[in-house]
N, C-alpha and C. Protein backbone atom coordinates (compact mmCIF):
# COMPACT_ATOMS: atom_id res chain seq x y z
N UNK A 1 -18.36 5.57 0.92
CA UNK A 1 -17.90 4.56 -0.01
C UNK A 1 -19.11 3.78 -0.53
N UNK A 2 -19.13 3.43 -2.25
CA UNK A 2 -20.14 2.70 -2.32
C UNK A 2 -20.00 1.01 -2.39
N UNK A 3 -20.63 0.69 -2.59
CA UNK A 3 -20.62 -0.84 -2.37
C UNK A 3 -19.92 -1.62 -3.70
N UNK A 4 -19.34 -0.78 -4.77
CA UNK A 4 -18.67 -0.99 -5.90
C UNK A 4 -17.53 -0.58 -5.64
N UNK A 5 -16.96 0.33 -4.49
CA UNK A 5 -15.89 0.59 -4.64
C UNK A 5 -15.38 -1.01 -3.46
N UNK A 6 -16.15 -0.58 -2.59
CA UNK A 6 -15.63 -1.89 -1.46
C UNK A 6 -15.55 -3.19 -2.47
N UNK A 7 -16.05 -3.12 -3.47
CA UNK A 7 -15.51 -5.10 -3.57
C UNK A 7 -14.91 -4.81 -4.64
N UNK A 8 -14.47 -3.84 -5.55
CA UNK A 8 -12.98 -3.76 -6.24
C UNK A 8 -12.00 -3.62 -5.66
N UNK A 9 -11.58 -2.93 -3.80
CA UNK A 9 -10.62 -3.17 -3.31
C UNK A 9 -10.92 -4.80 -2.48
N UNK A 10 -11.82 -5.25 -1.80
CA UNK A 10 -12.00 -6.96 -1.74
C UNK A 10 -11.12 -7.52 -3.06
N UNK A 11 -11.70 -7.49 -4.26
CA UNK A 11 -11.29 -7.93 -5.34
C UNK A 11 -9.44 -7.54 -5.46
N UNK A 12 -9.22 -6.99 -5.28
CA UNK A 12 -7.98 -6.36 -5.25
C UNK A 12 -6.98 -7.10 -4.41
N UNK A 13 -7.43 -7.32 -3.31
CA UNK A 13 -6.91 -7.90 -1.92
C UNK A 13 -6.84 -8.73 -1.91
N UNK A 14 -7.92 -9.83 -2.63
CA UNK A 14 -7.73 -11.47 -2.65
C UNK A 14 -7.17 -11.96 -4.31
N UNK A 15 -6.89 -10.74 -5.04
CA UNK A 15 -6.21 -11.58 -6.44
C UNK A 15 -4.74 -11.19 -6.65
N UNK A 16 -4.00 -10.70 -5.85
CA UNK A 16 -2.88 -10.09 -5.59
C UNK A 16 -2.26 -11.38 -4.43
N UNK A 17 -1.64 -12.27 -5.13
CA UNK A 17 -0.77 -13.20 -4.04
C UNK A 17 0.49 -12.46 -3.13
N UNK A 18 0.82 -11.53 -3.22
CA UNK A 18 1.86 -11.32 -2.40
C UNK A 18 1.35 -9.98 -1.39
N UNK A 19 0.16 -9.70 -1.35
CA UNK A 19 -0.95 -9.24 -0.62
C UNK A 19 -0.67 -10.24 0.38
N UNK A 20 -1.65 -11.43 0.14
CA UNK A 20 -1.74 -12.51 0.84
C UNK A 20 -0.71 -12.84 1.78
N UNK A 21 0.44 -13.13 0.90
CA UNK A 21 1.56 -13.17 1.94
C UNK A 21 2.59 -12.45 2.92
N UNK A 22 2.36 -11.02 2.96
CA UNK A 22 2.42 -10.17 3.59
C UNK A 22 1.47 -10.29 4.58
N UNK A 23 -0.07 -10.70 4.54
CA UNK A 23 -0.56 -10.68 5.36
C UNK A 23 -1.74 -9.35 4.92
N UNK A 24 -1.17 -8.37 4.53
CA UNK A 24 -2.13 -7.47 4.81
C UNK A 24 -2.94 -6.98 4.42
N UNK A 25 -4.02 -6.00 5.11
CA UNK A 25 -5.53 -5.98 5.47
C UNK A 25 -5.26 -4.20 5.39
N UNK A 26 -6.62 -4.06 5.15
CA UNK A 26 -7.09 -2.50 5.34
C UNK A 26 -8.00 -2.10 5.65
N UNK A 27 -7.91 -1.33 6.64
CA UNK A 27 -9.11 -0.86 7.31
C UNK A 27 -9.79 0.40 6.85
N UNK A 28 -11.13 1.07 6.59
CA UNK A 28 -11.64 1.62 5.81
C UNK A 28 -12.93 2.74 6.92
N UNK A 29 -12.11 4.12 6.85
CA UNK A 29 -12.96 4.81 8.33
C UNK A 29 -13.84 6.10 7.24
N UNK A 30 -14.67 6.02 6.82
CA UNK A 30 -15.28 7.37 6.02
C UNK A 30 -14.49 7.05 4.74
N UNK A 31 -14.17 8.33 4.27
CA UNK A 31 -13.63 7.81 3.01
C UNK A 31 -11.72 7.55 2.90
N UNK A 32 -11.44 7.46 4.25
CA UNK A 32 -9.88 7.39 4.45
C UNK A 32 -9.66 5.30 4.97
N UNK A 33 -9.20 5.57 4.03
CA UNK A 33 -8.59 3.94 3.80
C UNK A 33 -7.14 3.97 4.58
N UNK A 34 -6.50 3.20 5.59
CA UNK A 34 -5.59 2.61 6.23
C UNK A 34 -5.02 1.57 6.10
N UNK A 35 -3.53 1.12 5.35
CA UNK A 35 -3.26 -0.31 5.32
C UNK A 35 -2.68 -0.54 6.42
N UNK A 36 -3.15 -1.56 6.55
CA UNK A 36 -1.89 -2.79 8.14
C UNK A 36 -1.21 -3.66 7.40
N UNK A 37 -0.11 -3.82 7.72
CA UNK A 37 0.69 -4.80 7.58
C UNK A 37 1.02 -5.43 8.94
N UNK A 38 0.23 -6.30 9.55
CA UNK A 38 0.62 -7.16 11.01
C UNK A 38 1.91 -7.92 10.71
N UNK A 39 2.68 -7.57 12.01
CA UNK A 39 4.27 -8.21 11.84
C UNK A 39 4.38 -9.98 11.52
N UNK A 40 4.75 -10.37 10.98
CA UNK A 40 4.92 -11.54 10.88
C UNK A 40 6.97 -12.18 11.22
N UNK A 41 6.83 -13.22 11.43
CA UNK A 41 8.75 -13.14 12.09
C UNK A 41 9.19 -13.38 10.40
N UNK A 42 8.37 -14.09 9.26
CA UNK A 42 8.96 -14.18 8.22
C UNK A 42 9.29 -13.12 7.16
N UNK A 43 8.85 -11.83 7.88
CA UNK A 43 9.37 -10.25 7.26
C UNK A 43 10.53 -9.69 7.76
N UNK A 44 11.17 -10.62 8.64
CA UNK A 44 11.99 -9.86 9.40
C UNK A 44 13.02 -10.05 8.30
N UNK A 45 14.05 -8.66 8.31
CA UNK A 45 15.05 -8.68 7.22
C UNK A 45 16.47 -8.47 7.89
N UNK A 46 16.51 -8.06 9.52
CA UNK A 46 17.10 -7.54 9.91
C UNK A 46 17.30 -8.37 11.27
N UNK A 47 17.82 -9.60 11.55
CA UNK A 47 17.51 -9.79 13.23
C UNK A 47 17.94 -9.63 14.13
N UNK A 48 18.88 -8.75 13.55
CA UNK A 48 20.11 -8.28 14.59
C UNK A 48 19.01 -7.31 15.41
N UNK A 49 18.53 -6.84 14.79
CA UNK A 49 17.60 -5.23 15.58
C UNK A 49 16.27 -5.69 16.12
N UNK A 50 15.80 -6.60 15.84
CA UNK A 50 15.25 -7.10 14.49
C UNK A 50 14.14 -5.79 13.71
N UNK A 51 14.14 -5.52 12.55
CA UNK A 51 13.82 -4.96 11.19
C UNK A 51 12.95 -5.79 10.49
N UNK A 52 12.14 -5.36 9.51
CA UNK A 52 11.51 -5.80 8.96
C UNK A 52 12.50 -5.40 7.33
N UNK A 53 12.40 -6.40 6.55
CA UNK A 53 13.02 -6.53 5.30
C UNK A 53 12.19 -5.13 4.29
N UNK A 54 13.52 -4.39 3.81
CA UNK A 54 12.97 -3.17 2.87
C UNK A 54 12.42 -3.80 2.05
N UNK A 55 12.71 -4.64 1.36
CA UNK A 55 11.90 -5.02 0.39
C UNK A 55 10.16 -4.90 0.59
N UNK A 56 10.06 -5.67 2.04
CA UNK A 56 8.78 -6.16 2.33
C UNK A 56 7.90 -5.08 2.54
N UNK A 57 8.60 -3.64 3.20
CA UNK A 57 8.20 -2.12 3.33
C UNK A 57 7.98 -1.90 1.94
N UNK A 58 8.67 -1.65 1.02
CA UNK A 58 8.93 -1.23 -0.49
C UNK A 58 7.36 -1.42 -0.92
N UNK A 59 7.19 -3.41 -0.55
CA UNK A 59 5.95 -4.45 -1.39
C UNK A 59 4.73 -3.22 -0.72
N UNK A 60 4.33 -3.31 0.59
CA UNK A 60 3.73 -2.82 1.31
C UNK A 60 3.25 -1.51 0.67
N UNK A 61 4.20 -0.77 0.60
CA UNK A 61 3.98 1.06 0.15
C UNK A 61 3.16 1.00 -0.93
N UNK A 62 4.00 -0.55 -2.42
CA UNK A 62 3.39 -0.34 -3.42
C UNK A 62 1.55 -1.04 -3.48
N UNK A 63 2.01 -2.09 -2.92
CA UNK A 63 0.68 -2.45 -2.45
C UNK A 63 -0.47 -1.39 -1.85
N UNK A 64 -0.07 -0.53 -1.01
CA UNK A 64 -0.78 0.45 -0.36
C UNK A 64 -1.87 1.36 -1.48
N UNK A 65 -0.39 1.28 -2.57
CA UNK A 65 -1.34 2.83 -3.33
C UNK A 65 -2.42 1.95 -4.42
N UNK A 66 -1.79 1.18 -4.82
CA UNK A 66 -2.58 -0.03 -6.11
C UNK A 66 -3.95 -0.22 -4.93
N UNK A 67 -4.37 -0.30 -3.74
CA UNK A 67 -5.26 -0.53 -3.19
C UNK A 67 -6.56 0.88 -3.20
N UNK A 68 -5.34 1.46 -2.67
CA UNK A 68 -5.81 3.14 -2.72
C UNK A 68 -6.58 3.38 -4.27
N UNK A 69 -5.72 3.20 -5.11
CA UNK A 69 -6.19 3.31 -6.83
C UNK A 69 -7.93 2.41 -6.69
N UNK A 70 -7.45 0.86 -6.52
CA UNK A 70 -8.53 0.06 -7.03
C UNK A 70 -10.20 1.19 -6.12
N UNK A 71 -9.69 0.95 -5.02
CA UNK A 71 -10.92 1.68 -4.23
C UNK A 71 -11.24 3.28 -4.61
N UNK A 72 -10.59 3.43 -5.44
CA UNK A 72 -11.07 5.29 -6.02
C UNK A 72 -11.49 4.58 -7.39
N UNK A 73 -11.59 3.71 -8.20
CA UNK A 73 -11.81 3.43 -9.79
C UNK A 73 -11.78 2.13 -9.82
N UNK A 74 -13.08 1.83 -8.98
CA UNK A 74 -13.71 -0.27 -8.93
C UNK A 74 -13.74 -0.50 -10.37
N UNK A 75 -13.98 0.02 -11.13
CA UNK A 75 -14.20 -0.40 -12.84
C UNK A 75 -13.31 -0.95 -13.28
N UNK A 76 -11.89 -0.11 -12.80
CA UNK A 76 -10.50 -0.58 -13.66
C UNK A 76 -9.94 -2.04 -13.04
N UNK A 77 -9.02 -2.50 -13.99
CA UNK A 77 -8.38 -4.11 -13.53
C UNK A 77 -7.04 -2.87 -12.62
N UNK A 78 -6.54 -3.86 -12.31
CA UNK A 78 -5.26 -3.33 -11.52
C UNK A 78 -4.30 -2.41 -11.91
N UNK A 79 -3.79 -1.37 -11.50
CA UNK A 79 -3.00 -0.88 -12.58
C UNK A 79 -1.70 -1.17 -12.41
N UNK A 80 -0.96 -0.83 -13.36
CA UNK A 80 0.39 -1.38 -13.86
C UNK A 80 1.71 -0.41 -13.16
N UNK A 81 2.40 -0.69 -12.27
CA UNK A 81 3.45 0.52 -12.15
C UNK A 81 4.08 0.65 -13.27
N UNK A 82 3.91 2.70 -12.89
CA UNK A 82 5.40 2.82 -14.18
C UNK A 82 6.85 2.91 -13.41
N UNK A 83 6.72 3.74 -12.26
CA UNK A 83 7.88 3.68 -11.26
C UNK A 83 7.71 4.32 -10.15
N UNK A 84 8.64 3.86 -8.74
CA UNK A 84 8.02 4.24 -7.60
C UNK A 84 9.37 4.48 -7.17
N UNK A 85 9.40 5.61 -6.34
CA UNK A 85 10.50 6.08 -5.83
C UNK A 85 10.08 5.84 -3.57
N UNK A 86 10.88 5.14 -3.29
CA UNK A 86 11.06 4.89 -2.36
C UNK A 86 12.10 5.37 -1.04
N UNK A 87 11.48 6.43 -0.25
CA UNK A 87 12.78 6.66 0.58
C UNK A 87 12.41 5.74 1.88
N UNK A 88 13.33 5.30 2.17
CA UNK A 88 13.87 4.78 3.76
C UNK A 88 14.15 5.81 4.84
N UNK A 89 13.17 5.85 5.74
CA UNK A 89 13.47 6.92 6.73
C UNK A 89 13.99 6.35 7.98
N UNK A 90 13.69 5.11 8.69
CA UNK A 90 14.28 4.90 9.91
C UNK A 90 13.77 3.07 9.59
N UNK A 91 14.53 2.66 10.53
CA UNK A 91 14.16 0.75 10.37
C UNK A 91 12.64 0.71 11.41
N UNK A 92 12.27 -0.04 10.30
CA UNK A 92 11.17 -0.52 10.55
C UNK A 92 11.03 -1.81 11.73
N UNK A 93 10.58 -1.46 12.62
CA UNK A 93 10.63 -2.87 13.91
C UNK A 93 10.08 -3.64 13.57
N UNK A 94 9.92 -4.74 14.64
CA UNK A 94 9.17 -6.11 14.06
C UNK A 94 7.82 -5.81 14.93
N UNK A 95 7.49 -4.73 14.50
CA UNK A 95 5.55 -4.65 14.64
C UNK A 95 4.80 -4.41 13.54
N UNK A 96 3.54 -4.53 14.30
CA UNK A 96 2.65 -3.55 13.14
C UNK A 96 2.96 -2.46 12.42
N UNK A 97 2.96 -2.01 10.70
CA UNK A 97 2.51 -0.46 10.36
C UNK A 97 1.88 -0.49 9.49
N UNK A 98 1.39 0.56 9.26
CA UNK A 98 0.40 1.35 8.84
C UNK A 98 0.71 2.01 7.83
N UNK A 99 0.31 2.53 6.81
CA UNK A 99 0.36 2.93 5.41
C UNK A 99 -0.89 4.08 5.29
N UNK A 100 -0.60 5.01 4.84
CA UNK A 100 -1.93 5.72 4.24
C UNK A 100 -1.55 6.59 2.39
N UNK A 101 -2.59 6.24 1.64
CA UNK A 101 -2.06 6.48 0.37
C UNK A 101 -2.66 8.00 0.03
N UNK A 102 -2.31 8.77 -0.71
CA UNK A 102 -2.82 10.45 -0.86
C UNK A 102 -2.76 9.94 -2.44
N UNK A 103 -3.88 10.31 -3.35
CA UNK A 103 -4.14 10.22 -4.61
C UNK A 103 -3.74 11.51 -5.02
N UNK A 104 -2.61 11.90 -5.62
CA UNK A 104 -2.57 13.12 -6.00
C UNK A 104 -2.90 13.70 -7.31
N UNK A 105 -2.88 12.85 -8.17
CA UNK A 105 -3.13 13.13 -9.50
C UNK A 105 -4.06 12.32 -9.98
N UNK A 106 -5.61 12.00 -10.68
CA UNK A 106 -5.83 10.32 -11.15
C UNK A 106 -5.73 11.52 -12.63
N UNK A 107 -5.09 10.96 -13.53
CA UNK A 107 -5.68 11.38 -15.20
C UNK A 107 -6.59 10.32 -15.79
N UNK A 108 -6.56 10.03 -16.54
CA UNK A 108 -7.24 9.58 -17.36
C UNK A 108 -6.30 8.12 -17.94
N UNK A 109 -5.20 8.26 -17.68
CA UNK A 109 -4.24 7.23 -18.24
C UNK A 109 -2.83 6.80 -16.80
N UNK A 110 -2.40 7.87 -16.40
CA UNK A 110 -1.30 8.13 -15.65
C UNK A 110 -2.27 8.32 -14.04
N UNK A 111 -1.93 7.96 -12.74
CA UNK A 111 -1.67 8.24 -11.53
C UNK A 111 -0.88 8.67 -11.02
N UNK A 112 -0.83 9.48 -10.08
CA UNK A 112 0.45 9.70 -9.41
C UNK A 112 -0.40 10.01 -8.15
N UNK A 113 1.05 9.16 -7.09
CA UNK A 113 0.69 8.41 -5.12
C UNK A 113 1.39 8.79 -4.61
N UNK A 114 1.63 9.38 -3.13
CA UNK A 114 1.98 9.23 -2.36
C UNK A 114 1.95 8.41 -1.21
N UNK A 115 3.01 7.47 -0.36
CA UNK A 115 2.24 7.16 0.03
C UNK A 115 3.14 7.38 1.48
N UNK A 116 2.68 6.96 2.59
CA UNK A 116 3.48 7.26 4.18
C UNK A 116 3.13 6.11 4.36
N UNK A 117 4.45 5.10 5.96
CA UNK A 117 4.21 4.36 6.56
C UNK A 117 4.79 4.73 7.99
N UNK A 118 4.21 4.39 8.93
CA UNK A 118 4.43 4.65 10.30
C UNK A 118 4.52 3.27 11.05
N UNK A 119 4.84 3.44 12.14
CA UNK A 119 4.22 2.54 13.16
C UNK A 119 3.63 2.93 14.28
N UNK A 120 4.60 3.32 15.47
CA UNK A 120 3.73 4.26 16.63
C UNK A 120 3.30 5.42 16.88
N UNK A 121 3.32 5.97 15.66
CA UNK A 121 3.64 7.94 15.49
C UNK A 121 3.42 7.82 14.39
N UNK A 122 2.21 8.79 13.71
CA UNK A 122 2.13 9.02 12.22
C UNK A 122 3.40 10.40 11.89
N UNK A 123 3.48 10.73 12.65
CA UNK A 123 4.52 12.26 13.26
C UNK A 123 6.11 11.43 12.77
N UNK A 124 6.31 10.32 13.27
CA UNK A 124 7.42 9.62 12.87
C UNK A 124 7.43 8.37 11.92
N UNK A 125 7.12 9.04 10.49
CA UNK A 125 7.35 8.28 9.39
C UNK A 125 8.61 7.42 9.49
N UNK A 126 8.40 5.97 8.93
CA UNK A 126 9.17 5.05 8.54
C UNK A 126 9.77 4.64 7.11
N UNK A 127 8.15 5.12 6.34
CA UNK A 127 9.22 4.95 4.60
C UNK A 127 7.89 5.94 4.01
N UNK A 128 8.87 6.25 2.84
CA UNK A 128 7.39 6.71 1.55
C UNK A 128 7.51 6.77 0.32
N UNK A 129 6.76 6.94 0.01
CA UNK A 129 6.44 5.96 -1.45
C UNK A 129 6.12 7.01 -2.29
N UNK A 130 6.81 7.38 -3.43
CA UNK A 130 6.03 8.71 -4.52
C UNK A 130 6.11 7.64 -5.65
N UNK A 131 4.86 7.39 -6.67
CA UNK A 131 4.83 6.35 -7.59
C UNK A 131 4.01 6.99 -9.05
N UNK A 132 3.80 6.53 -10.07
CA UNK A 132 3.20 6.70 -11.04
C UNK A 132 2.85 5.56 -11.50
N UNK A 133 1.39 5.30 -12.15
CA UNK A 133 0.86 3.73 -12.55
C UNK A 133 0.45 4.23 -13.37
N UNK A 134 0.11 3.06 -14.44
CA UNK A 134 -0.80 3.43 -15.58
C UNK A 134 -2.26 2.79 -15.30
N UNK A 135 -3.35 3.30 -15.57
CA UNK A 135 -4.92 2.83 -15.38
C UNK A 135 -5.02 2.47 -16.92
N UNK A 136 -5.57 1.55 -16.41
CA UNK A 136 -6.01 -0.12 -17.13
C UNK A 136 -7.65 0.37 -17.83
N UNK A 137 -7.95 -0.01 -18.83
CA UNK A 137 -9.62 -0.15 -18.99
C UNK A 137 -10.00 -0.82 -18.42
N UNK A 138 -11.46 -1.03 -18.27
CA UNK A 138 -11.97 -3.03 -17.83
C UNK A 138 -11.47 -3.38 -18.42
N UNK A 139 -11.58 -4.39 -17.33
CA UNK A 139 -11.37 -6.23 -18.05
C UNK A 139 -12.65 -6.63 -18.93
C-alpha cells in the first residue's frame, strides 16, 4: 500500500459521519484490508437475542466496500451508490464483525463489490453485500 492510498481511506473514515458512529475501524494486513465493526449496546436491534440492528449490518457492508473503493483509487472523492443488494444470512450477535470487500469490477465509471461479514468463522457468513457505485472524478 502506498502512502496515498492509506490517507484516502484515513480521509474516508473521518469524513463519513455514520462511520463514526458505528464506530468502525479497519485494519490493513499487505494489501487485504479488514473492517471491524466493535459491538456497541446502541446497535443492538434485537434484545430479545440480543442482535445487532440489519440496518446497522446493511450501513457496515456498505461502508465496507466505499472504504475498499477509496483505498484502491485515493484520487477519487467518495463514490456514490447506485444499488446494493443485501442478503441476511443468520443474526448477527452483540459482538464484534468483520467485513472483507472483493473489488470485482473497477471500470472507469461503474464498480461492482462484494462484500462478506462474519463474526467467529469466516466459514460462517452473517450478511453480504453485492453493490454497484459510480466513481466520482477529483474533487
Amino acid at each position: 500500500m502506498d502512502d496515498a492510498a492509506i490517507q484516502g481511506l484515513d480521509d474516508f473514515l473521518q469524513r463519513v459521519p455514520y462511520v463514526r458512529y458505528l464506530g468502525m475501524r479497519v485494519e490493513l494486513a499487505g494489501d487485504e484490508m479488514t473492517a471491524v465493526l466493535p459491538f456497541a449496546p446502541h446497535l443492538i436491534g434485537n434484545p430479545m437475542l440480543p442482535a445487532l440492528h440489519g440496518g446497522v449490518i446493511g450501513a457496515f457492508l456498505e461502508m465496507t466496500a466505499l472504504a475498499q473503493l477509496s483505498l484502491a483509487q485515493p484520487a477519487r472523492r467518495v463514490p456514490k451508490t447506485i444499488d446494493i443488494t443485501i442478503e441476511y444470512l443468520r443474526p448477527a450477535r452483540a459482538q464484534e464483525t468483520y467485513a472483507r470487500a472483493i473489488l470485482r469490477k473497477v471500470g472507469r465509471r461503474i464498480a461492482n463489490v462484494q462484500v462478506e461479514a462474519w463474526q467467529d468463522s469466516r466459514a460462517q457468513l452473517v450478511a453480504g453485500l453485492t453493490g454497484h457505485f459510480l466513481l466520482r472524478p477529483e474533487a
